[in-house]
C-alpha atoms as a PDB file:
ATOM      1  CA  UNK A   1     -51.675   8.535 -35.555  1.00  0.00           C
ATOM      2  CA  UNK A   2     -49.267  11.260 -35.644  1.00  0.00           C
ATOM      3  CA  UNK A   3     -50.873  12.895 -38.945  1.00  0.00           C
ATOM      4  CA  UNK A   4     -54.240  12.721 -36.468  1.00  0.00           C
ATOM      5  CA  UNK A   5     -52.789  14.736 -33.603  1.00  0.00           C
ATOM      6  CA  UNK A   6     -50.937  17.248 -35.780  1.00  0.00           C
ATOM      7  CA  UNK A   7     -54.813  17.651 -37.719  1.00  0.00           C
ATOM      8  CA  UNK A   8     -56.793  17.760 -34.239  1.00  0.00           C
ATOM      9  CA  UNK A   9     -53.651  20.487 -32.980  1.00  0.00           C
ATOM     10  CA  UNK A  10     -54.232  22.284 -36.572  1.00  0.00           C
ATOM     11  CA  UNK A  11     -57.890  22.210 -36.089  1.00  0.00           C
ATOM     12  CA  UNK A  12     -58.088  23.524 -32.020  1.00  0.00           C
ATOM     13  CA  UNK A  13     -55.219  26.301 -32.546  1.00  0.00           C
ATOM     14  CA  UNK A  14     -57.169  28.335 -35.191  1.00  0.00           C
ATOM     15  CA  UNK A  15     -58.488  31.667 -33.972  1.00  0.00           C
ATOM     16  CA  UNK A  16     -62.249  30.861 -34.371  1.00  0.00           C
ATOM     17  CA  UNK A  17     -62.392  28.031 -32.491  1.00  0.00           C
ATOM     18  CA  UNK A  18     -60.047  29.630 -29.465  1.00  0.00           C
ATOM     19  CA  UNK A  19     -62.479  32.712 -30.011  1.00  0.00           C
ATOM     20  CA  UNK A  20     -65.330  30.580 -29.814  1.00  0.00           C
ATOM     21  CA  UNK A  21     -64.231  28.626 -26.615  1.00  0.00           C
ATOM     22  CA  UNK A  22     -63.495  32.446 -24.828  1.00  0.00           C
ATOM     23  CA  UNK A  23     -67.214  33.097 -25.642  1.00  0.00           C
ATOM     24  CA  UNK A  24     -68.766  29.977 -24.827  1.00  0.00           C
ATOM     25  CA  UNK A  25     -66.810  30.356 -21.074  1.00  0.00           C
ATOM     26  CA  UNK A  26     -67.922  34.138 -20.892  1.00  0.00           C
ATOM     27  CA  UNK A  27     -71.393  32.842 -21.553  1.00  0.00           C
ATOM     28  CA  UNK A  28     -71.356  30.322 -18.931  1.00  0.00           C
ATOM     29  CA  UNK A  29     -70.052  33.304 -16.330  1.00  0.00           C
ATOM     30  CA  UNK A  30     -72.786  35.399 -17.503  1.00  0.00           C
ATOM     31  CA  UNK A  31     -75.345  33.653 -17.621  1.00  0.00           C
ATOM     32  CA  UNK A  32     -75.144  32.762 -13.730  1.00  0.00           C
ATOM     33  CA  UNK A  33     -75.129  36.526 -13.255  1.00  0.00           C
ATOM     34  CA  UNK A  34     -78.388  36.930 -15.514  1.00  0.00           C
ATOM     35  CA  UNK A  35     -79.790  34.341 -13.112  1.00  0.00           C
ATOM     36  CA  UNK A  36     -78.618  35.925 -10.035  1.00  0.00           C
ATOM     37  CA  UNK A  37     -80.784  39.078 -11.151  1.00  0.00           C
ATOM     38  CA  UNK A  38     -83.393  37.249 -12.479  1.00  0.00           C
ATOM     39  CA  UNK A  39     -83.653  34.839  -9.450  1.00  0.00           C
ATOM     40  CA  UNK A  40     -82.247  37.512  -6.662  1.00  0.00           C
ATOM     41  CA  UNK A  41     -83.455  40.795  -7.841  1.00  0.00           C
ATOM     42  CA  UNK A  42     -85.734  41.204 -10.536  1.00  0.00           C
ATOM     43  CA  UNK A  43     -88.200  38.360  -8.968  1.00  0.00           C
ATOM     44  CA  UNK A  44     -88.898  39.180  -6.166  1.00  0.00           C
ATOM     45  CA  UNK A  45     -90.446  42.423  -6.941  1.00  0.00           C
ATOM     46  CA  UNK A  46     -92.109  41.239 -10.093  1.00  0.00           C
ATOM     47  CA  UNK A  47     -93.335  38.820  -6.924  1.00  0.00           C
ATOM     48  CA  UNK A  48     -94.585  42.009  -4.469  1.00  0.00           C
ATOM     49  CA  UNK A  49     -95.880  43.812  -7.426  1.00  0.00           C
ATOM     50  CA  UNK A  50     -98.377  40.194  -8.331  1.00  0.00           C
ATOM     51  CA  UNK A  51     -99.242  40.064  -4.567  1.00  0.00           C
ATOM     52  CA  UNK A  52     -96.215  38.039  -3.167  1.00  0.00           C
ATOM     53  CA  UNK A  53     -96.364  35.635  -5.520  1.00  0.00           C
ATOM     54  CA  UNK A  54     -93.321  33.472  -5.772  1.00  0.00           C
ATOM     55  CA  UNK A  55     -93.340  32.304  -9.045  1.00  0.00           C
ATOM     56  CA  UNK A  56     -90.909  29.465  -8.719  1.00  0.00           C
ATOM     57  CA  UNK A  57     -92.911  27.718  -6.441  1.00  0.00           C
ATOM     58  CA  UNK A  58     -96.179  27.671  -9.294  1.00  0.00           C
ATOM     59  CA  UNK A  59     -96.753  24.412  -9.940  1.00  0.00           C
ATOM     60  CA  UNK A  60     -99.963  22.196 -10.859  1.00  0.00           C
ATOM     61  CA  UNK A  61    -100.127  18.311 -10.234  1.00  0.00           C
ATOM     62  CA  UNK A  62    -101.605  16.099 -12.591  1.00  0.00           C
ATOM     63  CA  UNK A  63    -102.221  12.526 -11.596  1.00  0.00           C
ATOM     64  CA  UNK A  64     -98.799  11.984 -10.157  1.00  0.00           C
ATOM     65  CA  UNK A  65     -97.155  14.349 -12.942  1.00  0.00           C
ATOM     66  CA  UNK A  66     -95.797  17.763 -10.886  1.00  0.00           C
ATOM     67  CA  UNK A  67     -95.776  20.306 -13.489  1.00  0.00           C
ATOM     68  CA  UNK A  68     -93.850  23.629 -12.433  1.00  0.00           C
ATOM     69  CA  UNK A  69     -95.043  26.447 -14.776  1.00  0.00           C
ATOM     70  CA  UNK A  70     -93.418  28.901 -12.418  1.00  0.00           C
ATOM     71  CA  UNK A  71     -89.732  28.067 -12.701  1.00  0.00           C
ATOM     72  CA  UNK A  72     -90.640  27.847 -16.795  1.00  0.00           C
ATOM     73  CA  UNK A  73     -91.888  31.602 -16.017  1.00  0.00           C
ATOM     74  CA  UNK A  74     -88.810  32.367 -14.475  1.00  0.00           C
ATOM     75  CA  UNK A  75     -86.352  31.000 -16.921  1.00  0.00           C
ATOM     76  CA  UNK A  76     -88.405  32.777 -20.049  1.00  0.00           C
ATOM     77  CA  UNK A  77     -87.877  35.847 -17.945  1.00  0.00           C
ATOM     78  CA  UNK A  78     -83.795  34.429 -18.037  1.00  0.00           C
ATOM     79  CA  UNK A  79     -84.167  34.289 -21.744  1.00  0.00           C
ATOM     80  CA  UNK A  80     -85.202  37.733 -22.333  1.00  0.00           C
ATOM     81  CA  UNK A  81     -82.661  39.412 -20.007  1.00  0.00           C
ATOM     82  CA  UNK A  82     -79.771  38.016 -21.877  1.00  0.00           C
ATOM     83  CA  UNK A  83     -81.207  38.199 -25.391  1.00  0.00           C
ATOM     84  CA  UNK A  84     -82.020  41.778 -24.566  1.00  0.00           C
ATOM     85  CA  UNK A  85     -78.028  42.214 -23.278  1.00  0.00           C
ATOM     86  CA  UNK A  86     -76.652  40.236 -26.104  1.00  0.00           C
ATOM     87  CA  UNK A  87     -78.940  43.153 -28.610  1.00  0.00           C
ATOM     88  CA  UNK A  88     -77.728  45.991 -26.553  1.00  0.00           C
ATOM     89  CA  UNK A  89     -73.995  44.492 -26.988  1.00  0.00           C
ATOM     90  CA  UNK A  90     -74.090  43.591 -30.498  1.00  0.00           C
ATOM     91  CA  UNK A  91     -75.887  46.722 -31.396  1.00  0.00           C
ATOM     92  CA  UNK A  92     -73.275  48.620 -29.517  1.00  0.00           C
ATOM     93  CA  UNK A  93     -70.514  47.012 -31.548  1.00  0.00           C
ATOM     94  CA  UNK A  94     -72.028  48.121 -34.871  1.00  0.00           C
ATOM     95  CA  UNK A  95     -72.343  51.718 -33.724  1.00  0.00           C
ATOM     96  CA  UNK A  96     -68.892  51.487 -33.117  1.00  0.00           C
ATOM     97  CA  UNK A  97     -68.184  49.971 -36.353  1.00  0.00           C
ATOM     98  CA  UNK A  98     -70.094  52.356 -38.217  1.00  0.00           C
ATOM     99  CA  UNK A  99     -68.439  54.843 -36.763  1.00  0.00           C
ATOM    100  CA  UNK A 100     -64.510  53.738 -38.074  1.00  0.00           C
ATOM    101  CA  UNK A 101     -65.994  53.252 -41.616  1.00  0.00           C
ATOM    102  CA  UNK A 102     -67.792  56.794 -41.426  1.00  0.00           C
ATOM    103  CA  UNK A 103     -64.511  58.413 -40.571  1.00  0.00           C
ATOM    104  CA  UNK A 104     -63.274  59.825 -43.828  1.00  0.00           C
ATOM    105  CA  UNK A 105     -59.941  58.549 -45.396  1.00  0.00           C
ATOM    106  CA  UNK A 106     -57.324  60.406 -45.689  1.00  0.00           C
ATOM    107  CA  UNK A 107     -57.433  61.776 -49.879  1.00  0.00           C
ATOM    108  CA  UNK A 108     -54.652  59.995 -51.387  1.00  0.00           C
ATOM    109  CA  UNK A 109     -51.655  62.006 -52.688  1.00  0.00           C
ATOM    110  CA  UNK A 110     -51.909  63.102 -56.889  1.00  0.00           C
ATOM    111  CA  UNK A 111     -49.570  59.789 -58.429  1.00  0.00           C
ATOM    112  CA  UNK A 112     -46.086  61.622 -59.594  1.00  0.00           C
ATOM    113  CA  UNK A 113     -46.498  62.305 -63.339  1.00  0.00           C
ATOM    114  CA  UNK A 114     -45.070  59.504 -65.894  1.00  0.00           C
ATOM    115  CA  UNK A 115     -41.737  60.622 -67.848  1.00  0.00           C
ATOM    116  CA  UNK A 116     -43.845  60.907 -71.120  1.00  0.00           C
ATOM    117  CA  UNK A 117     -46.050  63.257 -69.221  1.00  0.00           C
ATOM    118  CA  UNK A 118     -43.302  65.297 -67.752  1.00  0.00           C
ATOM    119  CA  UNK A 119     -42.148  65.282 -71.565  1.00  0.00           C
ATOM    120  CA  UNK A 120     -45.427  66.528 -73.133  1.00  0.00           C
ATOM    121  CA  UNK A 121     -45.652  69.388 -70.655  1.00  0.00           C
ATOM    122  CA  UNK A 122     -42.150  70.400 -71.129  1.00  0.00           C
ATOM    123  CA  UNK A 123     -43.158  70.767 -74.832  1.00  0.00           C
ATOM    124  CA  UNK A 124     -46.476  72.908 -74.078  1.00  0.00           C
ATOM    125  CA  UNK A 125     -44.644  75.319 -71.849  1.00  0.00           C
ATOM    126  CA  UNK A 126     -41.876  75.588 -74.920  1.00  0.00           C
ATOM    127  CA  UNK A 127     -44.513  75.904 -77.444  1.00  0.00           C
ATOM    128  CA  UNK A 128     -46.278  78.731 -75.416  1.00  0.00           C
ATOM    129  CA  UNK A 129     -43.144  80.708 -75.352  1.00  0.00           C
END
């Protein structure tokens, strides 16, 4: 049982899955904002613009079946909002990133010459004279 715990406290204390858990909470926070501009802001005057339409209120019945297209309107218009955020986000951490790799390294110092280098020269500069 012990070997269990120790595994399970292993497994839940590595970065990915703490980094994972921050995201999936951020997500959760953010999406209710995407849905308070979707549902608050952004529908209602996609609603004057159609002629007051409120489009979570579309629905058709079938037999006793109450189908509400509207509200699947409304949450496709939910999906687009944040995958268009999440692009704008993840596109503006690769500009980023391109920009550290782009930045030129420093050029590395000329390596100290070996002994038997230092030598061989020593032996040109007598032979010249």
């Amino acid at each position: 049982m012990a070997s269990f715990i120790s595994e399970f406290k292993e497994f839940a204390m590595r970065g990915n899955v703490m980094d994972m858990a921050v995201g999936v909470i951020i997500g959760g926070a953010f999406g209710k904002i995407v849905s308070s501009l979707v549902d608050d802001v952004l529908m209602p005057v996609i609603g004057t613009l159609t002629g007051g339409v409120d489009f979570s209120n579309l629905a058709i019945t079938i037999g006793e079946a109450n189908i509400k297209y509207g509200q699947f309107i409304q949450n496709v218009i939910d999906f687009i909002i944040v995958a268009f955020c999440i692009f704008m986000m993840i596109k503006g951490i690769n500009s980023l990133s391109k920009k550290k790799e782009e930045a030129p390294a420093a050029p590395a110092p000329a390596p100290e010459p070996s002994a038997e280098e230092k030598l061989l020269t020593e032996i040109r500069d007598l032979l010249k004279k």
